[in-house]
N, C-alpha and C. Protein backbone atom coordinates (compact mmCIF):
# COMPACT_ATOMS: atom_id res chain seq x y z
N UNK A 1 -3.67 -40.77 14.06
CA UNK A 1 -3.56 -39.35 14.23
C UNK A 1 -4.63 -38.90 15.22
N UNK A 2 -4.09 -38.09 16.24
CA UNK A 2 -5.17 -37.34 17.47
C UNK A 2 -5.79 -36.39 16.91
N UNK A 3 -7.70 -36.60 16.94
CA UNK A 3 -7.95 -35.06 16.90
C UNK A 3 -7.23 -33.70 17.79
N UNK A 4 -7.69 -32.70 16.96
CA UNK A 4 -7.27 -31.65 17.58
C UNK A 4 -7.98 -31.42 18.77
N UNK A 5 -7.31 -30.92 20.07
CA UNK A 5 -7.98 -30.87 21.09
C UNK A 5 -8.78 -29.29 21.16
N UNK A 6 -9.82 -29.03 21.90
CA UNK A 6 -9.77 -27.68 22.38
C UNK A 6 -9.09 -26.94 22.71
N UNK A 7 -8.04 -27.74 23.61
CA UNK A 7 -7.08 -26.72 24.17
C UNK A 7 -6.01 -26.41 23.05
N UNK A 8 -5.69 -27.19 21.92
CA UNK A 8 -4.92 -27.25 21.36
C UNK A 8 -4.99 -25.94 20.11
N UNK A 9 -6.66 -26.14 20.03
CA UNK A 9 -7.18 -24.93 19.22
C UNK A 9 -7.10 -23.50 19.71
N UNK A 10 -7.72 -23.44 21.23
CA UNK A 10 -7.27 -22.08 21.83
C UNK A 10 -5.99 -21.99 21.78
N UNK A 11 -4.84 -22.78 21.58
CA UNK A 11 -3.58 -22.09 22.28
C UNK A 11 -3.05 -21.57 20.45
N UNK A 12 -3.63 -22.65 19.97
CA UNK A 12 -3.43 -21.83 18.33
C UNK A 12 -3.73 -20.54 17.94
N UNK A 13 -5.01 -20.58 18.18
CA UNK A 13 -5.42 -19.19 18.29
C UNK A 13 -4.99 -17.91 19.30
N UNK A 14 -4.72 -18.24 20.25
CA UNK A 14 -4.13 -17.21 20.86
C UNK A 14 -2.42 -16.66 20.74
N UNK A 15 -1.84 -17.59 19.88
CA UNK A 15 -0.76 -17.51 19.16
C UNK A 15 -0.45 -16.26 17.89
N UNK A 16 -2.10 -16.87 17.14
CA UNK A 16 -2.28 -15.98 15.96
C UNK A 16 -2.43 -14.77 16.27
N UNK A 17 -3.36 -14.45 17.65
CA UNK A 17 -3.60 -13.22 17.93
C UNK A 17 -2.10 -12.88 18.21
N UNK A 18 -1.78 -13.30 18.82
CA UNK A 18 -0.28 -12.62 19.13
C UNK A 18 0.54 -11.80 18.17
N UNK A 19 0.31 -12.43 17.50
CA UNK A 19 1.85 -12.53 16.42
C UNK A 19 0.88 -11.27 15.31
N UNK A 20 -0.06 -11.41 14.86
CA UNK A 20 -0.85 -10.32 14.06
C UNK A 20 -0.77 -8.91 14.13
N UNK A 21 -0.69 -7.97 15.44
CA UNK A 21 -0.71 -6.97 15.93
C UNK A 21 1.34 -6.10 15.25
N UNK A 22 1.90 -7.48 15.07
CA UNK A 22 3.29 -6.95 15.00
C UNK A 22 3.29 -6.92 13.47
N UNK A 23 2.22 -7.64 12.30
CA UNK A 23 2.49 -7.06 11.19
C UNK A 23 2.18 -5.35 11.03
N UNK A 24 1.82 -5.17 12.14
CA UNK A 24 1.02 -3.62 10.96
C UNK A 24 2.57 -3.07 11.37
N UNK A 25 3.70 -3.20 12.02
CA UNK A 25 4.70 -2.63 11.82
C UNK A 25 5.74 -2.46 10.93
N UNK A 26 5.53 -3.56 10.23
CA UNK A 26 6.35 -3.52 9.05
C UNK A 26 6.39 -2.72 7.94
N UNK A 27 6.94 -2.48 7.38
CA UNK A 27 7.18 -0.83 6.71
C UNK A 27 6.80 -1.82 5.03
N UNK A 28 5.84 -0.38 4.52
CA UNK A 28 5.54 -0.90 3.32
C UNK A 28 5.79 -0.88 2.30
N UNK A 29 5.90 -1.49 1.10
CA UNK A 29 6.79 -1.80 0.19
C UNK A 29 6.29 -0.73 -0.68
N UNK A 30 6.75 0.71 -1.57
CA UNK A 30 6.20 1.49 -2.18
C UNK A 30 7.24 1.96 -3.75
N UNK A 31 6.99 2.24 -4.29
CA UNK A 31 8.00 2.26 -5.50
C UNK A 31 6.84 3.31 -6.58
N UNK A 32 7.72 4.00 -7.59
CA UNK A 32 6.92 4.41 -8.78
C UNK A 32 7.69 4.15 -9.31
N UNK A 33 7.04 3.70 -10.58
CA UNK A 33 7.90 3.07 -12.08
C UNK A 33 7.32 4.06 -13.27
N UNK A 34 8.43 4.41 -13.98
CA UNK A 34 7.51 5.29 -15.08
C UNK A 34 7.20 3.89 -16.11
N UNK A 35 6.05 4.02 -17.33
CA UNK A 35 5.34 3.44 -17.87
C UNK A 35 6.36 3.66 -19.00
N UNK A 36 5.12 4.98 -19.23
CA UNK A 36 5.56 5.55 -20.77
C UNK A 36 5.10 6.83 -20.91
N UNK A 37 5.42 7.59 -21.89
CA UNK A 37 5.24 9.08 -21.76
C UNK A 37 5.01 9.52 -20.61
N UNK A 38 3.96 10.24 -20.40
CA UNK A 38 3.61 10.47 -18.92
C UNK A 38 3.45 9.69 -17.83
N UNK A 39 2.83 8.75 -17.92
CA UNK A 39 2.08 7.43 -17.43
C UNK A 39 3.31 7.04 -16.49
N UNK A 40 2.49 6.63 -15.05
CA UNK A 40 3.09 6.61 -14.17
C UNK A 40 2.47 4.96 -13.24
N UNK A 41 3.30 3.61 -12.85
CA UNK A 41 2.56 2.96 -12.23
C UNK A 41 3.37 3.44 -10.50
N UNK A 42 2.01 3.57 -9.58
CA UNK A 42 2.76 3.64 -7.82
C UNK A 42 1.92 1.99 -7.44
N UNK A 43 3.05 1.58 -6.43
CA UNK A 43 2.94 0.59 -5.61
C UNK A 43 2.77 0.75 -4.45
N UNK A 44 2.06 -0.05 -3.54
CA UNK A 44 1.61 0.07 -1.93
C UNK A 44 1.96 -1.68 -1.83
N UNK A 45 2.68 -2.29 -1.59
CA UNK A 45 2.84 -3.56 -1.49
C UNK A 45 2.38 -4.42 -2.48
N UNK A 46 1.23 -5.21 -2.49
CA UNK A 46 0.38 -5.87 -3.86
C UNK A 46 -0.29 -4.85 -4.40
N UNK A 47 -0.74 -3.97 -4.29
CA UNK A 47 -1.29 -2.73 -4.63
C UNK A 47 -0.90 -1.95 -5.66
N UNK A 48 -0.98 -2.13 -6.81
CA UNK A 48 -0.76 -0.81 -7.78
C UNK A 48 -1.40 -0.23 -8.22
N UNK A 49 -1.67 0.72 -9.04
CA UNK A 49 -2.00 1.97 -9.40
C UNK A 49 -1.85 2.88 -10.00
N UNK A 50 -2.32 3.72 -10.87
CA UNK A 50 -1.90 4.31 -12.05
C UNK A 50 -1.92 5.55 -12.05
N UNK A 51 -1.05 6.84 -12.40
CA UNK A 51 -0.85 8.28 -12.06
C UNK A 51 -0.87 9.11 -13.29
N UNK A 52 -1.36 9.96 -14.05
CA UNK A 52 -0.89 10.39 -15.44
C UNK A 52 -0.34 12.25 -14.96
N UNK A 53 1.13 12.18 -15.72
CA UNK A 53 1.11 14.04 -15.32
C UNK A 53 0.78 14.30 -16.23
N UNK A 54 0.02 15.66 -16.19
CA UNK A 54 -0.56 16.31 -17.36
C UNK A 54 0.10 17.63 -16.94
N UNK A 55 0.05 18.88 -18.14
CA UNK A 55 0.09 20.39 -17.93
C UNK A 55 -0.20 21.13 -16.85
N UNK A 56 -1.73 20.73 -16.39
CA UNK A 56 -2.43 21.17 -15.39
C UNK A 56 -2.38 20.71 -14.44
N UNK A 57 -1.79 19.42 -14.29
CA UNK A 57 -1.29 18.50 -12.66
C UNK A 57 -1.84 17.45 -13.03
N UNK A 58 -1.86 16.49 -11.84
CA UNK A 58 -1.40 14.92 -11.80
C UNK A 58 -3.02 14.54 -11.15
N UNK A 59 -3.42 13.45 -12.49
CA UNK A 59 -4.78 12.48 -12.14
C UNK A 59 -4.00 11.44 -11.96
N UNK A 60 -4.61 10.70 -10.25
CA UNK A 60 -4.41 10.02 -10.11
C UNK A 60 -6.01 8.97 -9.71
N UNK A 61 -5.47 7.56 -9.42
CA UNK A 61 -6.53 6.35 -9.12
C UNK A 61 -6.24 6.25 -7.98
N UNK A 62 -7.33 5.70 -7.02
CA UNK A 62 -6.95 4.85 -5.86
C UNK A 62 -5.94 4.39 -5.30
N UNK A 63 -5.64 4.99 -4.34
CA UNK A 63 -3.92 4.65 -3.45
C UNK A 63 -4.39 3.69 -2.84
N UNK A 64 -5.60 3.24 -2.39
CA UNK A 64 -5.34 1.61 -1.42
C UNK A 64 -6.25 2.46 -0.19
N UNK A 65 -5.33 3.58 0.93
CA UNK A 65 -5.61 3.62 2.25
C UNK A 65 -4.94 5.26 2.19
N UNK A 66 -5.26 5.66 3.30
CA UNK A 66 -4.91 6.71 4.18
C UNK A 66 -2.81 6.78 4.00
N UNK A 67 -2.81 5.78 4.36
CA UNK A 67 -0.74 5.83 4.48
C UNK A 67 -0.14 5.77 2.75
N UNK A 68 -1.05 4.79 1.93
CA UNK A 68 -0.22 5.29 0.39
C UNK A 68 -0.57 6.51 0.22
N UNK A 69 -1.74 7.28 0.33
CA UNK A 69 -2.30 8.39 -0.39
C UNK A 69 -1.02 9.71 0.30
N UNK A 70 -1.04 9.64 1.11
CA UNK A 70 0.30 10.26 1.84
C UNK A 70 1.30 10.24 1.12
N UNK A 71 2.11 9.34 1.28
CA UNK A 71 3.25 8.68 0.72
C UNK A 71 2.91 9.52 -0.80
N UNK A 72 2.22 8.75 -1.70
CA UNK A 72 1.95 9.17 -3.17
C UNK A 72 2.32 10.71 -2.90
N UNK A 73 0.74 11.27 -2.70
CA UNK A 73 0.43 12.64 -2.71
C UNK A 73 2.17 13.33 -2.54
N UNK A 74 2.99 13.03 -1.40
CA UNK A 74 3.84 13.64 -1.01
C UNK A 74 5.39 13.03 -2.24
N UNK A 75 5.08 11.90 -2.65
CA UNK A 75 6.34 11.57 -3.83
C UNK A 75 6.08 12.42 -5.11
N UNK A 76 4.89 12.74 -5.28
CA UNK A 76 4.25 13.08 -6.38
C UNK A 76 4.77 14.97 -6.47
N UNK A 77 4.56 15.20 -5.45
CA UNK A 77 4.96 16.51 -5.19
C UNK A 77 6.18 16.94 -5.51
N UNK A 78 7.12 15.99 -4.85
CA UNK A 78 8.10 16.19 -4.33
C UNK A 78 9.24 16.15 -6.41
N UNK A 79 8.60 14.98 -6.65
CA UNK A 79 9.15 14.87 -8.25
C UNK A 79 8.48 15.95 -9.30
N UNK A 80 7.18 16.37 -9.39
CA UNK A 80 6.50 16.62 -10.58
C UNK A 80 6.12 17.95 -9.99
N UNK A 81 6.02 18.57 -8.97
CA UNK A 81 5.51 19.88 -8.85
C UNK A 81 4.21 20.17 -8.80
N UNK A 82 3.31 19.55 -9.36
CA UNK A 82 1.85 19.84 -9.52
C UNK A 82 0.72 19.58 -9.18
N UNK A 83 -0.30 19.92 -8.96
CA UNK A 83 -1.37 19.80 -7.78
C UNK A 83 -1.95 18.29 -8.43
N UNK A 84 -2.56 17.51 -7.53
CA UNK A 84 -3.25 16.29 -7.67
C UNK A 84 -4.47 16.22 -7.74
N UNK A 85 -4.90 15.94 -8.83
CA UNK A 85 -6.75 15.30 -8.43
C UNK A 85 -6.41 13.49 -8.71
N UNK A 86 -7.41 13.28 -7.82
CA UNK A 86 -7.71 11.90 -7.19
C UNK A 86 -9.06 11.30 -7.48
């Protein structure tokens, strides 16, 4: 078996770079599942997370990033009506 060459390593690597830039396009996997009573789990791909509605509006945990908190904030609205703390 040949070691790996230098060149063989740069052209690997400049492959990876390639090809990396085209994941952030892929659209992300998001879902809410109700639990139980209130209790709410949201998904961001591997990412879940836990939502509770209450009377007074919706405590939520950690969305991950900037694009679930969106997403959430705006599903959350859109189903339950009520203002969010985070």
């Amino acid at each position: 078996m040949k070691p790996v060459t230098s060149r063989a390593f740069a052209v690997a690597c400049l492959a990876v770079t390639l090809l990396v830039p085209g994941a952030s396009h892929v659209q992300a996997k998001r879902a809410i599942t109700h639990i139980a009573g209130d209790l709410y789990r949201s998904r961001n791909n591997f990412h879940h997370s836990v939502f509770l509605v209450t009377s007074d509006g919706v405590i939520a945990n950690d969305p991950i990033n900037a694009d679930a908190a969106a997403w959430l904030e705006a599903e959350i609205s859109k189903r339950f009506d009520r203002p969010i703390s985070i």
